[in-house]
Protein backbone atom coordinates (compact mmCIF):
# COMPACT_ATOMS: atom_id res chain seq x y z
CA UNK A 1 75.53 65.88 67.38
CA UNK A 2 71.89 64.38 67.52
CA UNK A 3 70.74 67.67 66.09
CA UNK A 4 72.71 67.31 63.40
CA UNK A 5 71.71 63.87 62.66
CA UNK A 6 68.46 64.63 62.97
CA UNK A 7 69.24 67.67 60.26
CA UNK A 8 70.74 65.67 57.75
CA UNK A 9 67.81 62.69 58.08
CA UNK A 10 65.35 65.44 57.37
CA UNK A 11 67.43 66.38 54.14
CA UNK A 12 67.50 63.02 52.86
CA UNK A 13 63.88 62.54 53.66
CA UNK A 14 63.37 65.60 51.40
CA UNK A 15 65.70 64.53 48.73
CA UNK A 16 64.58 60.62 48.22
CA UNK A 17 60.84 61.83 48.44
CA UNK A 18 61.51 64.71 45.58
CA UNK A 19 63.55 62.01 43.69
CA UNK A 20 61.06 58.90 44.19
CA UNK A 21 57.38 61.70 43.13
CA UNK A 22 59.94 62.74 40.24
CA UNK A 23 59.81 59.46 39.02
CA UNK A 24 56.23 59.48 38.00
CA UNK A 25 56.34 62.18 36.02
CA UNK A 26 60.07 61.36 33.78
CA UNK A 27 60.32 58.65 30.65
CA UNK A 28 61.70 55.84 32.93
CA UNK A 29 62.80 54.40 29.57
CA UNK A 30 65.57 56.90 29.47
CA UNK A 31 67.16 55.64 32.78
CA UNK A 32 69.70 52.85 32.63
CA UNK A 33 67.82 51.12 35.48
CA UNK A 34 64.64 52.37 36.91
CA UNK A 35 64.98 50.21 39.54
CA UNK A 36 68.32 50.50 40.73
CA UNK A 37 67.00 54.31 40.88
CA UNK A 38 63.99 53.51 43.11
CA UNK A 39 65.81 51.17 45.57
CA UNK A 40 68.56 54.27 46.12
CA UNK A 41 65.98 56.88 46.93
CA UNK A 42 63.95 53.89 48.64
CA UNK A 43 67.20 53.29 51.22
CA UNK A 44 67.77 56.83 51.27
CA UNK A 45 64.19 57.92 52.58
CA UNK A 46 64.52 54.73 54.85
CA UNK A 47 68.00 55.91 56.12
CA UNK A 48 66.82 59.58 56.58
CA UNK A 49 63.93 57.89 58.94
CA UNK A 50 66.50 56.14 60.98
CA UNK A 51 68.24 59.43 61.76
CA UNK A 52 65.40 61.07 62.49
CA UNK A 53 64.50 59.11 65.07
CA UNK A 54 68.35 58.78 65.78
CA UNK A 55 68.48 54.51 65.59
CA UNK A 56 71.42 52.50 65.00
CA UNK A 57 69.75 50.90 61.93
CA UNK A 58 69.42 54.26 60.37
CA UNK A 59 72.72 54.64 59.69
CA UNK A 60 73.66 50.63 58.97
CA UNK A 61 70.92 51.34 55.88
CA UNK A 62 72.67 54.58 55.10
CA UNK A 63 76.37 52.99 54.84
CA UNK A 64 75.00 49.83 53.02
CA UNK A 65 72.98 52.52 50.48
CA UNK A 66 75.97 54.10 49.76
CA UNK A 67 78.01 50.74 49.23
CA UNK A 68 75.39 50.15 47.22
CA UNK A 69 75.67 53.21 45.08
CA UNK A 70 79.23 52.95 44.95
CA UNK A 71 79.38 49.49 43.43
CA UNK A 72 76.16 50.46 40.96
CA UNK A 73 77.91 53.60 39.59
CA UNK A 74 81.09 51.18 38.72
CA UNK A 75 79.35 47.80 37.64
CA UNK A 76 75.59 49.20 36.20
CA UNK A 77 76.29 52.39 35.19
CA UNK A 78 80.27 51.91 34.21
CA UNK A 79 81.48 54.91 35.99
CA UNK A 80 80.29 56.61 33.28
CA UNK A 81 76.85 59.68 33.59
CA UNK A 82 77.87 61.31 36.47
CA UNK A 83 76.78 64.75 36.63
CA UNK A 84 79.63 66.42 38.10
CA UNK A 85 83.16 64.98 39.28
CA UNK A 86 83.40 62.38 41.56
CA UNK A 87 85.55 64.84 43.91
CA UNK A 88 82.31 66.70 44.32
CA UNK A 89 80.33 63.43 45.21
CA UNK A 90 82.65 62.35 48.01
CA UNK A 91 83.06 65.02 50.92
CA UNK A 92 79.19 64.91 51.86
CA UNK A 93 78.78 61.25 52.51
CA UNK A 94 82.23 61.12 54.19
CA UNK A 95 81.26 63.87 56.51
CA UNK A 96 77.88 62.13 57.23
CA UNK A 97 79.85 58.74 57.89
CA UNK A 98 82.21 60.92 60.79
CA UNK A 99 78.94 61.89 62.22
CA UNK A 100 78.10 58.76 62.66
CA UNK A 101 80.79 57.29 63.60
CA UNK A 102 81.09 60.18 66.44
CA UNK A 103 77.33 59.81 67.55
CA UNK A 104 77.19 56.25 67.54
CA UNK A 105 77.26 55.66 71.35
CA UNK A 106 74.30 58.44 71.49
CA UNK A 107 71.85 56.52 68.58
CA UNK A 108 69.44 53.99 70.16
């Protein structure tokens, strides 16, 4: 179980950094809101540090980033620019929430 917590921290460490360096080098003027964008990857790198180092706070920063990008894709972005169906975008993060919700008398 910590393994795999530790595994999926590493891939969001990977994913928020390629997102956050991609940043620099993309017209942020075609983005509905650059900084809705940074503070997602920002929480996501931070969250992905928490499980690394398997911490309670880790995973409090990944539920509240994914609250976070849950109410932004319905109020900012109007449900609307999603790049594949929704279905798609929902069986990762609830499998990350059972893992934490089954390793959270193991995190420090």
């Amino acid at each position: 179980m910590i393994i795999a917590l530790r595994i999926v921290g590493i891939f969001l460490l990977i994913l928020a950094m390629f997102n956050l360096v991609a940043l620099a080098f993309i017209d942020t003027g075609m983005l509905i809101s650059p900084v809705a964008v940074t503070v997602r990857y920002s929480l996501m790198a931070l969250a992905g540090i928490g499980f690394v180092l398997i911490r309670k706070w880790g995973a409090i920063v990944y539920l509240v980033s994914l609250t976070i990008n849950w109410v932004s894709y319905y109020t900012l972005y109007e449900g609307q620019g999603s790049l594949g169906p929704l279905w798609l975008a929902i069986p990762l993060p609830l499998g990350i929430c059972i893992l934490i919700y089954f390793a959270w008398g193991r995190l420090r």
